[in-house]
PDB file of N, CA and C in Angstrom:
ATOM      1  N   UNK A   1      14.510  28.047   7.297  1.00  0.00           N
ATOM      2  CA  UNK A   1      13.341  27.201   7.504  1.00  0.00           C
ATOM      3  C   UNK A   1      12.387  27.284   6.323  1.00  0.00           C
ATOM      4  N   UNK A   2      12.039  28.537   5.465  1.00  0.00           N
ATOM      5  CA  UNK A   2      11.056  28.616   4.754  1.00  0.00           C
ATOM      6  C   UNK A   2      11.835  27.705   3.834  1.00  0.00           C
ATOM      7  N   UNK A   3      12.875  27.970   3.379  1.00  0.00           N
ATOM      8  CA  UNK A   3      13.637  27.028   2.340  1.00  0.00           C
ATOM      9  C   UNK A   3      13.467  25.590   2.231  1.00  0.00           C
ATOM     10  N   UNK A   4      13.806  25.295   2.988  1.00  0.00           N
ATOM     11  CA  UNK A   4      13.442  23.832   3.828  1.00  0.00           C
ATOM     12  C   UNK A   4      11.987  23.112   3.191  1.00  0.00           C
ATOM     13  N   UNK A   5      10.763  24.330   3.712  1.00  0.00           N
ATOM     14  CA  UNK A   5       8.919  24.083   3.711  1.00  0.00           C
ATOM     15  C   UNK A   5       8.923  24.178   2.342  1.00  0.00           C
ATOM     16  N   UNK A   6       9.591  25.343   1.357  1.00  0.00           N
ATOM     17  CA  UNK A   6       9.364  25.346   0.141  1.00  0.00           C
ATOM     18  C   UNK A   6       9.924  24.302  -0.855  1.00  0.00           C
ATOM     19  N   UNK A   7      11.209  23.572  -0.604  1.00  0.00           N
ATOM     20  CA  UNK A   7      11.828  22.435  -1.259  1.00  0.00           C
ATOM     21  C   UNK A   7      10.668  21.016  -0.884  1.00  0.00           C
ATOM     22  N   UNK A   8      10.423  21.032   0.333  1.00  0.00           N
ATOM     23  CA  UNK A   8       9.392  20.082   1.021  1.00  0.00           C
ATOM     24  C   UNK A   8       8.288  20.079  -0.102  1.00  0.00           C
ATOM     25  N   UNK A   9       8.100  20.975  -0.235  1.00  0.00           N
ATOM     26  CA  UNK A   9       6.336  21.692  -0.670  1.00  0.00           C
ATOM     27  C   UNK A   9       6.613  20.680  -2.411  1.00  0.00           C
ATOM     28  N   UNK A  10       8.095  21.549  -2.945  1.00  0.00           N
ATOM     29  CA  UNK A  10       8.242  21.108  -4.235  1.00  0.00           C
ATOM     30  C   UNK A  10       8.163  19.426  -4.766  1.00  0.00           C
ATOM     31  N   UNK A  11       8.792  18.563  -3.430  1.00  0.00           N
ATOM     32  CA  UNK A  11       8.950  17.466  -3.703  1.00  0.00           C
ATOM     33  C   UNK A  11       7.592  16.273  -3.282  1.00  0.00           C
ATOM     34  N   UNK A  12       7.120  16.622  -2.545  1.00  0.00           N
ATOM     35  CA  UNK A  12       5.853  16.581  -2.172  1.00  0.00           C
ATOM     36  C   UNK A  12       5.320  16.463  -3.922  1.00  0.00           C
ATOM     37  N   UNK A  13       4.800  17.849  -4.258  1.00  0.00           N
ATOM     38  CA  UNK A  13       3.906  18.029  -5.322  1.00  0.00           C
ATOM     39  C   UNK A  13       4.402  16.731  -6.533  1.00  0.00           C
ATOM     40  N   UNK A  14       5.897  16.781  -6.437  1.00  0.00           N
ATOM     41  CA  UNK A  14       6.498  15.916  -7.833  1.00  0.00           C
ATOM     42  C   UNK A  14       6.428  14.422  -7.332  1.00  0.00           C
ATOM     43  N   UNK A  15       6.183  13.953  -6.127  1.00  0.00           N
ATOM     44  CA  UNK A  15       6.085  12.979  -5.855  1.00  0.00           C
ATOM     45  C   UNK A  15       4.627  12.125  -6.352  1.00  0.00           C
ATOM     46  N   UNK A  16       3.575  13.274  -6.017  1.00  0.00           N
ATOM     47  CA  UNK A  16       2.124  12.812  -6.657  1.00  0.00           C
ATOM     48  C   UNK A  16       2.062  12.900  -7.913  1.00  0.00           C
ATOM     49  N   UNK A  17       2.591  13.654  -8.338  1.00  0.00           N
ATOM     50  CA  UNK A  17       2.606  13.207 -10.141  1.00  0.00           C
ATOM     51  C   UNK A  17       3.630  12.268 -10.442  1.00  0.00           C
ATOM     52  N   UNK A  18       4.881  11.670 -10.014  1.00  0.00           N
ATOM     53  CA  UNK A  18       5.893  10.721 -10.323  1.00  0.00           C
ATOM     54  C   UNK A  18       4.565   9.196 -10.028  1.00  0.00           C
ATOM     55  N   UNK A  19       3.623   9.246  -8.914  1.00  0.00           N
ATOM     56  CA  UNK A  19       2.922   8.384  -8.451  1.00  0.00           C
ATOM     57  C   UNK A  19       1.729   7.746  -9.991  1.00  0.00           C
ATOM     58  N   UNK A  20       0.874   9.118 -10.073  1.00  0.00           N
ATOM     59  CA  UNK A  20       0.393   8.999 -11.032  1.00  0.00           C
ATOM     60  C   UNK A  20       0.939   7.844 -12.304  1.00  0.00           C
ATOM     61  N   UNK A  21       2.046   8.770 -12.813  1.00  0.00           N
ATOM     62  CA  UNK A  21       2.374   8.027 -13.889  1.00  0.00           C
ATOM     63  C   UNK A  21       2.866   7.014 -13.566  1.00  0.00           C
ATOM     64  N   UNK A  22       3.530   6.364 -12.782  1.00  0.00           N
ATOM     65  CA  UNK A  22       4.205   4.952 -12.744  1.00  0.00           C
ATOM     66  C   UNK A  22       3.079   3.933 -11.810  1.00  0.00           C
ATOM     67  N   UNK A  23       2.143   4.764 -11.142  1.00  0.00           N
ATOM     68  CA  UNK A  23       1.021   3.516 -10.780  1.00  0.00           C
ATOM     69  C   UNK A  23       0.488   2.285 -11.686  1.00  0.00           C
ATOM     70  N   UNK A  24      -0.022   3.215 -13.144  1.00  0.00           N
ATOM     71  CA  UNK A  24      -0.189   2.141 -13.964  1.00  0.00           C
ATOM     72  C   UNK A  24       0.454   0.599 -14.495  1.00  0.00           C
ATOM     73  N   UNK A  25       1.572   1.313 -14.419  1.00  0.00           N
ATOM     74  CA  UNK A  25       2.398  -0.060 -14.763  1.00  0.00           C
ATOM     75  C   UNK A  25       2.816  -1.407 -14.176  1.00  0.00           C
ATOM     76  N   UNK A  26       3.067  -0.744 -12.854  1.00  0.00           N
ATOM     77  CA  UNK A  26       2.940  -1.361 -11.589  1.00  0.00           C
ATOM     78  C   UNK A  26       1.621  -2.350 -11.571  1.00  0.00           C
ATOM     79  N   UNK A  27       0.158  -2.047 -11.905  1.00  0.00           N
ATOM     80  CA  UNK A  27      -0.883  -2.363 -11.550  1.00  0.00           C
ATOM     81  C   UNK A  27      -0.711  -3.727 -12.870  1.00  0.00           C
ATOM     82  N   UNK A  28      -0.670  -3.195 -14.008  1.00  0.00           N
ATOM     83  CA  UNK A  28      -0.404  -4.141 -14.971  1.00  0.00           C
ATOM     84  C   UNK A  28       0.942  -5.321 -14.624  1.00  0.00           C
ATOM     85  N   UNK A  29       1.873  -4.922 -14.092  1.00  0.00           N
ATOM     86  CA  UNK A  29       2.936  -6.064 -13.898  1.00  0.00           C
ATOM     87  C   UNK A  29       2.265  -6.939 -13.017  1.00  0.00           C
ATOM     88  N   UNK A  30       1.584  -6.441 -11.809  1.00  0.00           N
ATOM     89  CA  UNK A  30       0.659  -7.549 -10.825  1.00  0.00           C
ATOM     90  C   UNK A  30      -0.555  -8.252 -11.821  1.00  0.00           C
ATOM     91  N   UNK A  31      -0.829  -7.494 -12.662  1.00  0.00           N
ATOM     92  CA  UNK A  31      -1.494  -8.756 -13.473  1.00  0.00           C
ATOM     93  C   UNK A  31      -1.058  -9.758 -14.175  1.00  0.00           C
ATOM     94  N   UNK A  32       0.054  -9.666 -14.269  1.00  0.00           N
ATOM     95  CA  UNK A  32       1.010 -10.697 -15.309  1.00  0.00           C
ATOM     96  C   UNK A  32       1.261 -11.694 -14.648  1.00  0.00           C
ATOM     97  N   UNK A  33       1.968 -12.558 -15.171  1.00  0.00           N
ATOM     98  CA  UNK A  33       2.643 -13.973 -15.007  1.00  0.00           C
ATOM     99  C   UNK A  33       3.042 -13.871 -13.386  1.00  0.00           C
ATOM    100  N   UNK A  34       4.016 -13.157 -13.514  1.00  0.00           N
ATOM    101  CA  UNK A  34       5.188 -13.068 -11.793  1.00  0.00           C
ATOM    102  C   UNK A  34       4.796 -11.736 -11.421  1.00  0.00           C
ATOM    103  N   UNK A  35       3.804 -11.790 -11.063  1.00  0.00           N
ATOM    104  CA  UNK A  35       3.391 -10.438 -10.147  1.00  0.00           C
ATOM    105  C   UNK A  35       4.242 -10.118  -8.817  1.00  0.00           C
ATOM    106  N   UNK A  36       4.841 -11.576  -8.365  1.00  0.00           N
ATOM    107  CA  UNK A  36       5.809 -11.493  -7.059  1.00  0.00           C
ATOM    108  C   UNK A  36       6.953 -10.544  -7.320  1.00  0.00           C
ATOM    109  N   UNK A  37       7.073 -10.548  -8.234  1.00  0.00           N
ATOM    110  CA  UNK A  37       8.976  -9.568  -8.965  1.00  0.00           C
ATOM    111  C   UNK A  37       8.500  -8.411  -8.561  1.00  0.00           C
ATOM    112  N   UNK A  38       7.317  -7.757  -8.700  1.00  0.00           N
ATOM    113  CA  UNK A  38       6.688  -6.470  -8.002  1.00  0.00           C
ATOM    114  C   UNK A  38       6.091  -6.141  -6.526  1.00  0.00           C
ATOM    115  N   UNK A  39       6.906  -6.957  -5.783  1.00  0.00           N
ATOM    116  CA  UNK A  39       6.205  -7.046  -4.725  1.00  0.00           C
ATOM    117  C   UNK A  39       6.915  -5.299  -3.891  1.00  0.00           C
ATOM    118  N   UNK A  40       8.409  -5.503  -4.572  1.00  0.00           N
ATOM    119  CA  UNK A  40       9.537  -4.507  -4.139  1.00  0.00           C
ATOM    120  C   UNK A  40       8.957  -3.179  -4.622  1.00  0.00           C
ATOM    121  N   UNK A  41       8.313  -2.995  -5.726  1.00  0.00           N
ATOM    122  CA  UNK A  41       7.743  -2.140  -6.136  1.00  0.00           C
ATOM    123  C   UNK A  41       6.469  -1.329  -5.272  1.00  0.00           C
ATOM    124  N   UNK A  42       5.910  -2.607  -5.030  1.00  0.00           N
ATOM    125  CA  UNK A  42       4.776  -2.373  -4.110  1.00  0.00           C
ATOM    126  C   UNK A  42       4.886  -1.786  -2.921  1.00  0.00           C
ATOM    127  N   UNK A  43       6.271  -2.653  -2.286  1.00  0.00           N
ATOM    128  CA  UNK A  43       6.281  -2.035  -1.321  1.00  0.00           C
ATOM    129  C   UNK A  43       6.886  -0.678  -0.751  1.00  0.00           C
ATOM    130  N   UNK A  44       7.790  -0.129  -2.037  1.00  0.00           N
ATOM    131  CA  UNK A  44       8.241   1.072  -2.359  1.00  0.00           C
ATOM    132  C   UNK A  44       6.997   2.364  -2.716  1.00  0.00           C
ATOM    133  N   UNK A  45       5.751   1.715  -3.223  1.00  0.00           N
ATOM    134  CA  UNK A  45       5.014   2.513  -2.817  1.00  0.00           C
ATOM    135  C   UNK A  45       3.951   2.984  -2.038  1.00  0.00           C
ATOM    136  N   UNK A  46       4.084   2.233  -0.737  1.00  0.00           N
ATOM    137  CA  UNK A  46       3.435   2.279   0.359  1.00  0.00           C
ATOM    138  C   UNK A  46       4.408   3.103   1.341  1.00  0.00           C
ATOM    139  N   UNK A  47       5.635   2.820   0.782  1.00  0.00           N
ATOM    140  CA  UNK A  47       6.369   3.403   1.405  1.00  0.00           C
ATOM    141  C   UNK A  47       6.234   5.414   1.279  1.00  0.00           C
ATOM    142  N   UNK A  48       6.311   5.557   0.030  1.00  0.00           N
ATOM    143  CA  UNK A  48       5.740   6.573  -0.767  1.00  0.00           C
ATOM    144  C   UNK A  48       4.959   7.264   0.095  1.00  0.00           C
ATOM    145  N   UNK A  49       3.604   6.288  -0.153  1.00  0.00           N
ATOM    146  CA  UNK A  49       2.389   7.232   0.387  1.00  0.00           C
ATOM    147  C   UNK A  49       2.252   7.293   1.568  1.00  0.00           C
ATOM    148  N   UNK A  50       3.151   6.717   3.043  1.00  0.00           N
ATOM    149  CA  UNK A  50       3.456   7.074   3.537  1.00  0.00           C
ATOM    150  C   UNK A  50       3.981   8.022   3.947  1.00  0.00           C
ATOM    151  N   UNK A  51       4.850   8.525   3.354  1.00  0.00           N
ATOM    152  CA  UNK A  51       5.825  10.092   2.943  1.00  0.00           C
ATOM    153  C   UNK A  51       5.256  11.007   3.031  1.00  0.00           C
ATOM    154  N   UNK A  52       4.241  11.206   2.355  1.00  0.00           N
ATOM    155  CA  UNK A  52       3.448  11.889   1.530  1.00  0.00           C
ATOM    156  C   UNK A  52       2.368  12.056   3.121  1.00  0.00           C
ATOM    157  N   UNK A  53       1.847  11.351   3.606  1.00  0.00           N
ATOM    158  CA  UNK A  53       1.309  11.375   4.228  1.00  0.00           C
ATOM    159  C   UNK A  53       1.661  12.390   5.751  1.00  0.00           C
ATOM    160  N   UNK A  54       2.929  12.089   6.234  1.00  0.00           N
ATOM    161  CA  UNK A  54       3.478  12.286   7.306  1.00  0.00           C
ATOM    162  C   UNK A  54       4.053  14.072   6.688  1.00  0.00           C
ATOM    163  N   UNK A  55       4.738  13.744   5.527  1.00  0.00           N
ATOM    164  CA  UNK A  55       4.588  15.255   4.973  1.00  0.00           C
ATOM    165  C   UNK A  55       3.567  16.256   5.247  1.00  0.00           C
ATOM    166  N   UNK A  56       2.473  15.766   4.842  1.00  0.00           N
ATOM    167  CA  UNK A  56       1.198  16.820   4.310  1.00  0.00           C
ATOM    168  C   UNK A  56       0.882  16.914   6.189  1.00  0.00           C
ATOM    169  N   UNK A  57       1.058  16.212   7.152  1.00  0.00           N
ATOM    170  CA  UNK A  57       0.853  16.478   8.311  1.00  0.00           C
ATOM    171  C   UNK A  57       1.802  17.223   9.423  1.00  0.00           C
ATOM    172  N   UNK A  58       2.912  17.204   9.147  1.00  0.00           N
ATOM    173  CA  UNK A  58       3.966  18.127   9.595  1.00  0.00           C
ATOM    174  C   UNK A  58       3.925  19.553   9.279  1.00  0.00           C
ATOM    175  N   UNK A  59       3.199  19.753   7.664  1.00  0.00           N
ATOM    176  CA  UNK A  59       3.075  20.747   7.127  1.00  0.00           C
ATOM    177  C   UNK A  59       1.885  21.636   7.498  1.00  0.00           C
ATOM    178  N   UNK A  60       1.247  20.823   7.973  1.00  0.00           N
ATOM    179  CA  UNK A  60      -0.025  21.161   8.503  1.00  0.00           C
ATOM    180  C   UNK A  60       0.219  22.038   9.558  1.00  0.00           C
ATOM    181  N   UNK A  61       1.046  21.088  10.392  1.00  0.00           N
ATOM    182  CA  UNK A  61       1.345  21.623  11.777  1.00  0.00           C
ATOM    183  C   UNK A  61       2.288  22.986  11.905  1.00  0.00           C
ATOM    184  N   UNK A  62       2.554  23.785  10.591  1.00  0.00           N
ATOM    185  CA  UNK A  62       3.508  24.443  10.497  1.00  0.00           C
ATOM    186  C   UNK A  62       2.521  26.238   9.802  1.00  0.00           C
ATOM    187  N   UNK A  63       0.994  25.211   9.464  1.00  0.00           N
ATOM    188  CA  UNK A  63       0.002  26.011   9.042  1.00  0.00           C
ATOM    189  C   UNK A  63       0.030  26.236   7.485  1.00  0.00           C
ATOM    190  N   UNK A  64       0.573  25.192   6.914  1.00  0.00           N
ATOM    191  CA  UNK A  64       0.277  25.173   5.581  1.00  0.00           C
ATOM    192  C   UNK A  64      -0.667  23.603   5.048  1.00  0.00           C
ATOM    193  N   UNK A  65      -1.837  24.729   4.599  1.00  0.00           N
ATOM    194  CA  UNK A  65      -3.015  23.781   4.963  1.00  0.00           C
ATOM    195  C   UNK A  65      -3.043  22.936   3.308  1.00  0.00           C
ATOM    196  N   UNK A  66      -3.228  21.383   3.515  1.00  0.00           N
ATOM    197  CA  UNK A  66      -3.525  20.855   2.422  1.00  0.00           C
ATOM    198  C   UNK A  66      -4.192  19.425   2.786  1.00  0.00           C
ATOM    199  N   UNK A  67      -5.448  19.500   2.686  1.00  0.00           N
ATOM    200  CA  UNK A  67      -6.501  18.443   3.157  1.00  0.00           C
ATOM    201  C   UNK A  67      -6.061  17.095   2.437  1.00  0.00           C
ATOM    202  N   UNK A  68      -5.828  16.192   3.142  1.00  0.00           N
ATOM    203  CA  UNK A  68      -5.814  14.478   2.188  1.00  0.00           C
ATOM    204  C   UNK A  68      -6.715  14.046   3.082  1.00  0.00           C
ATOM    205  N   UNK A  69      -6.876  12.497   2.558  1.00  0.00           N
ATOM    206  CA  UNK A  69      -8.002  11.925   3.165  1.00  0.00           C
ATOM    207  C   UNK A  69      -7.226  10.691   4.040  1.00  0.00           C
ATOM    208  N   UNK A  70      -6.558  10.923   4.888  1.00  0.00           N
ATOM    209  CA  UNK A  70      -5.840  10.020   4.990  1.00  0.00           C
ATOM    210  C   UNK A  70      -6.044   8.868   6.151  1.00  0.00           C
ATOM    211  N   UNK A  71      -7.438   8.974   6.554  1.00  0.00           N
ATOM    212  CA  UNK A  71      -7.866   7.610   7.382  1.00  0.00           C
ATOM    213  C   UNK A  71      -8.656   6.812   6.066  1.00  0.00           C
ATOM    214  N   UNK A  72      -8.756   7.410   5.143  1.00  0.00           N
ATOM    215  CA  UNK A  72      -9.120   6.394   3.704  1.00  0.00           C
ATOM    216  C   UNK A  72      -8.432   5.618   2.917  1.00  0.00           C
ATOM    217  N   UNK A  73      -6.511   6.703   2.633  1.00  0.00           N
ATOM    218  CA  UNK A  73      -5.741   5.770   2.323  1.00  0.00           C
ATOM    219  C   UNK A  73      -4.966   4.873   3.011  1.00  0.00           C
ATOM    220  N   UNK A  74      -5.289   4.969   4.407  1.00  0.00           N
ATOM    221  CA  UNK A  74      -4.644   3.938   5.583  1.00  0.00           C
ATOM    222  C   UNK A  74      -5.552   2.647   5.150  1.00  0.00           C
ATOM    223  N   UNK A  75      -6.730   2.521   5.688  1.00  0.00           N
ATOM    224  CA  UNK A  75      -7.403   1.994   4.952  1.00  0.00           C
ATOM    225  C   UNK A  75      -7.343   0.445   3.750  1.00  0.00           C
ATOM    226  N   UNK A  76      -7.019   1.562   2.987  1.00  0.00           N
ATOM    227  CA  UNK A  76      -6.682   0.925   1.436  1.00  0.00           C
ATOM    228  C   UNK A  76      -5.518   0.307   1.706  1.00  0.00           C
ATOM    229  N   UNK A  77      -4.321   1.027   2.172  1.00  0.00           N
ATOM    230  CA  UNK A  77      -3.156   0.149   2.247  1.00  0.00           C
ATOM    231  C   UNK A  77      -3.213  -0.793   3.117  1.00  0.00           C
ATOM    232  N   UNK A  78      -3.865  -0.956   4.334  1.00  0.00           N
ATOM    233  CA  UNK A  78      -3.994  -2.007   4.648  1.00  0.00           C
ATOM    234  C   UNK A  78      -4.693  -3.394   4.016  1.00  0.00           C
ATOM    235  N   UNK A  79      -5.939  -2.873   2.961  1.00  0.00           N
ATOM    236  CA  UNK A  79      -6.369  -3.475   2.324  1.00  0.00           C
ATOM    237  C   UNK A  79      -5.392  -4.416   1.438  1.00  0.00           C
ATOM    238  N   UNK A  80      -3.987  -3.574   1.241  1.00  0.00           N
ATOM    239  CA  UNK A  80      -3.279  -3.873  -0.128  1.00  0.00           C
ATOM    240  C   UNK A  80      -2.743  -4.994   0.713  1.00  0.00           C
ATOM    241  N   UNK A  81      -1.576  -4.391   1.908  1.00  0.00           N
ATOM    242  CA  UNK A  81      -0.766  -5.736   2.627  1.00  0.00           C
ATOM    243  C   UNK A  81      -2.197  -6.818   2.845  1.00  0.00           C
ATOM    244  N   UNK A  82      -3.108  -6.963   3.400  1.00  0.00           N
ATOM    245  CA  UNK A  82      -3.962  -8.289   3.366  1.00  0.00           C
ATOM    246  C   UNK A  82      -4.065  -9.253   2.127  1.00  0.00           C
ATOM    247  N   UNK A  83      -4.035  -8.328   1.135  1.00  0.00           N
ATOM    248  CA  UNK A  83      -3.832  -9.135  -0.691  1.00  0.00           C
ATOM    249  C   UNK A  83      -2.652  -9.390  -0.859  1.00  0.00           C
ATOM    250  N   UNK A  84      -1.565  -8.774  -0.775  1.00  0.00           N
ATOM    251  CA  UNK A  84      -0.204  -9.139  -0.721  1.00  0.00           C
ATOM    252  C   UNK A  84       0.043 -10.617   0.006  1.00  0.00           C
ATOM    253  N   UNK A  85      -0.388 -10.469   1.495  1.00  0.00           N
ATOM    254  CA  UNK A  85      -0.218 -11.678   2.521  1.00  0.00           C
ATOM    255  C   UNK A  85      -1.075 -13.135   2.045  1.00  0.00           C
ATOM    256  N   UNK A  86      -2.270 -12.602   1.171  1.00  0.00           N
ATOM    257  CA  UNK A  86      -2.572 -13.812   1.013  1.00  0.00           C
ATOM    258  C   UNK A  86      -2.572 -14.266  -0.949  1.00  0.00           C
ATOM    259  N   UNK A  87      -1.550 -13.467  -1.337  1.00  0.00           N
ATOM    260  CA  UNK A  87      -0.988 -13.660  -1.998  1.00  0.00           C
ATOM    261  C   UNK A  87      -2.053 -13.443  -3.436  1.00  0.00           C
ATOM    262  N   UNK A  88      -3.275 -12.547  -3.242  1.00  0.00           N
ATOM    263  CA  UNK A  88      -4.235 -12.322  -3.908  1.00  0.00           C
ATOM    264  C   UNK A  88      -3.660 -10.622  -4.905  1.00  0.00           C
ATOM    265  N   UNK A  89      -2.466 -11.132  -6.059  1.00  0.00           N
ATOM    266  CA  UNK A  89      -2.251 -10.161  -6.747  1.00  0.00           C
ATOM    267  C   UNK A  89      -2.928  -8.996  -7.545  1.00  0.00           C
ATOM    268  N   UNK A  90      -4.295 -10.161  -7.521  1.00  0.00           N
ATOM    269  CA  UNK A  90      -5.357  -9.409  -8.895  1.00  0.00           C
ATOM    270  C   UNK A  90      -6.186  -8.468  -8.036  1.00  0.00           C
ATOM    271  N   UNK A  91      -6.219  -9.048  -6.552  1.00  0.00           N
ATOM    272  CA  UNK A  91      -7.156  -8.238  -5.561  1.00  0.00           C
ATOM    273  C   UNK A  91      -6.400  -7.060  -5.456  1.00  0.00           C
ATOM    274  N   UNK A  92      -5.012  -6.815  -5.362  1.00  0.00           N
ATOM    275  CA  UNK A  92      -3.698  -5.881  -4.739  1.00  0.00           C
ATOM    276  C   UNK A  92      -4.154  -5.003  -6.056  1.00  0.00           C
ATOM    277  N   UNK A  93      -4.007  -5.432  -7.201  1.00  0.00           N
ATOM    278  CA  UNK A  93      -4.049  -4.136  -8.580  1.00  0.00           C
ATOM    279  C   UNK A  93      -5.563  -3.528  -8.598  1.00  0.00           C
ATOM    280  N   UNK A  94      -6.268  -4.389  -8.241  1.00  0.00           N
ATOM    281  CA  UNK A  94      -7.310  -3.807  -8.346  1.00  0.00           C
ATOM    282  C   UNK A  94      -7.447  -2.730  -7.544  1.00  0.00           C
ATOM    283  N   UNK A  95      -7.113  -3.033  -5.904  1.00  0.00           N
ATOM    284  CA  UNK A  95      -6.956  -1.708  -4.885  1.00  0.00           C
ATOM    285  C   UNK A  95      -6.472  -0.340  -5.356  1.00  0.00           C
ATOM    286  N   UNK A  96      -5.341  -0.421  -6.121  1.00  0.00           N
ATOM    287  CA  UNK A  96      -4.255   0.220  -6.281  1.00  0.00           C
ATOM    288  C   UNK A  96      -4.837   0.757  -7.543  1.00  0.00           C
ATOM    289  N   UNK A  97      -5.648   0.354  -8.517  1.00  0.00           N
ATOM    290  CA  UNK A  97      -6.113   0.923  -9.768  1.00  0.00           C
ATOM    291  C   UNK A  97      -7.566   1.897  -8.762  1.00  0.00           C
ATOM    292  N   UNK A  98      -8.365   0.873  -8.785  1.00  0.00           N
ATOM    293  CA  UNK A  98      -9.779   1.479  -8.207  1.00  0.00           C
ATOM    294  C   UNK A  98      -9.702   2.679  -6.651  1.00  0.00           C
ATOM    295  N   UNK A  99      -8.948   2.141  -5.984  1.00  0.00           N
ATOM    296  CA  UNK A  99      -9.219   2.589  -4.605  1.00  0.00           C
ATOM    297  C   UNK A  99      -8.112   4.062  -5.043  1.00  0.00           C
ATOM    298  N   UNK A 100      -6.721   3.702  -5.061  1.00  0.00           N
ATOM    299  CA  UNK A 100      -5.583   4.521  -4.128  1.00  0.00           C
ATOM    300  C   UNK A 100      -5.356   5.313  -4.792  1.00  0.00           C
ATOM    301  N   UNK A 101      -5.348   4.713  -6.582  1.00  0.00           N
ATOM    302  CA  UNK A 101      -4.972   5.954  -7.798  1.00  0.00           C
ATOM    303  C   UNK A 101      -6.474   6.788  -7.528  1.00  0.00           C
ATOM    304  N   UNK A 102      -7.682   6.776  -7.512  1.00  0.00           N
ATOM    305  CA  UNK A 102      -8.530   7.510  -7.000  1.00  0.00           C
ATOM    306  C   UNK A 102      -8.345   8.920  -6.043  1.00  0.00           C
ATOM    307  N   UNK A 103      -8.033   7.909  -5.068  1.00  0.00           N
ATOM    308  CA  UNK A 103      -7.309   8.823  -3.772  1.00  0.00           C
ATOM    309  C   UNK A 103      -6.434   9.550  -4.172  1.00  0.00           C
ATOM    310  N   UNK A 104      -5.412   9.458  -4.712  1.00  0.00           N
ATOM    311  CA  UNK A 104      -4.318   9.747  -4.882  1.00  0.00           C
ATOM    312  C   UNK A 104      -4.714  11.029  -6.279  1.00  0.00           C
ATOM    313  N   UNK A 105      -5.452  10.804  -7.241  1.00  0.00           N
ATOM    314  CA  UNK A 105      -6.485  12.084  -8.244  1.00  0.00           C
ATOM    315  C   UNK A 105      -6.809  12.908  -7.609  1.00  0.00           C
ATOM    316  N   UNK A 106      -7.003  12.628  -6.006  1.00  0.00           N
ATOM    317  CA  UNK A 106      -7.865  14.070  -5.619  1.00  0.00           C
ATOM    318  C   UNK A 106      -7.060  14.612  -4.561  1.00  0.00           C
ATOM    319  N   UNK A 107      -6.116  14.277  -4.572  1.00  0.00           N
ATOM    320  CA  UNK A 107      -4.865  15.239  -4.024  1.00  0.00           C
ATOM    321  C   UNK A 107      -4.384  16.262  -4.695  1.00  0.00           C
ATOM    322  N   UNK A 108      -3.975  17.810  -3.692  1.00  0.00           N
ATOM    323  CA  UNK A 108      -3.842  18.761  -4.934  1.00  0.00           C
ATOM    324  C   UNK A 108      -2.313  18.963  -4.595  1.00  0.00           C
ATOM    325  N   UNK A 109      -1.607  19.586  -5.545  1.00  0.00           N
ATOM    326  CA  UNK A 109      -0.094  19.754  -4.925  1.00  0.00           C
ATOM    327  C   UNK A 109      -0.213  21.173  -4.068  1.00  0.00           C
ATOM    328  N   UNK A 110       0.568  21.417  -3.693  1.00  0.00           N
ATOM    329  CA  UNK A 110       0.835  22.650  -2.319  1.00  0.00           C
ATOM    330  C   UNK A 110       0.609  23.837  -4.003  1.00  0.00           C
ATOM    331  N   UNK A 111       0.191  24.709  -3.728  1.00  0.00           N
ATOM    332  CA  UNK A 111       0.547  26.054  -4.248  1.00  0.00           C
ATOM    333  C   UNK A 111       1.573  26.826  -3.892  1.00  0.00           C
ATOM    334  N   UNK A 112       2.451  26.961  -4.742  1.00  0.00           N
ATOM    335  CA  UNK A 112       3.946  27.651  -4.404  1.00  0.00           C
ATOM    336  C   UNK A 112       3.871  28.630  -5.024  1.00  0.00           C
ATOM    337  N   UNK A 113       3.167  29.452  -5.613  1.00  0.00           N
ATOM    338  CA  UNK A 113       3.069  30.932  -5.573  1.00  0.00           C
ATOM    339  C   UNK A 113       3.324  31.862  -4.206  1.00  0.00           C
ATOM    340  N   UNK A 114       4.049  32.422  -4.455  1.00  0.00           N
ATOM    341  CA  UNK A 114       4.124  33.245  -3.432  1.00  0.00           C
ATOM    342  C   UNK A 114       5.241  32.827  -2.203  1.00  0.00           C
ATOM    343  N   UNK A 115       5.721  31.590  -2.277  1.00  0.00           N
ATOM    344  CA  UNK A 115       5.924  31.286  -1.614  1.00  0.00           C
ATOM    345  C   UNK A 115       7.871  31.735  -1.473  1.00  0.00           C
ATOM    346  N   UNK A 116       8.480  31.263  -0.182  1.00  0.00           N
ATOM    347  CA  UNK A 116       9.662  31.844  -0.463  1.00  0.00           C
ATOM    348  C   UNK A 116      10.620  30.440  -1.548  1.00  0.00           C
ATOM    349  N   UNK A 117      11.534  30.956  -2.406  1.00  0.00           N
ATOM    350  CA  UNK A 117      12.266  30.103  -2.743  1.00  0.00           C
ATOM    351  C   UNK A 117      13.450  29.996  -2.541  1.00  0.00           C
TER     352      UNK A 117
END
């Protein structure tokens, strides 16, 4: 089981930095010409922070404590599908630049010191 929490813990942490860096680009392709070609993208990362979400709360429940804010990024993503639906791309990057990459900065990864590997 610890094996399990500690691989969890690892992929978790690499997931918020994989987020980081590829948010940007993402945000810039919705500004371009065919922002629609990214919609798959988009929705791959809602999918994401979903993950991430249901993660950090299972983990919780297991007593490994790591605070998100996550009636803020519910929130936001709903914000995003409403821009998506009405097809408001520039509104969607903007969320996703201003709001979620925000959110998503003040997430810390699990501390795996100590932990079993």
């Amino acid at each position: 089981m610890e094996q399990i929490v500690f691989e969890t813990m690892v992929n978790y942490n690499e997931y918020i930095e994989r987020i980081k860096l590829n948010i940007n680009p993402l945000i810039e392709s919705l500004r371009e010409e065919k922002p629609e070609e990214q919609l798959n993208e988009v929705a791959n990362l809602i999918e994401g922070l979903e993950w991430l979400v249901t993660v950090n709360q299972k983990l919780s429940e297991l007593n490994y404590e790591n605070k998100i804010d996550v009636s803020s990024l519910n929130q936001q993503l709903q914000e995003v599908v409403v821009a998506i639906e009405n097809q408001d791309y520039n509104l969607c990057a903007d969320i996703l630049e201003y709001d979620i990459l925000e959110t998503i900065q003040t997430y810390q990864p699990y501390n795996l010191e100590g932990e079993i590997k």
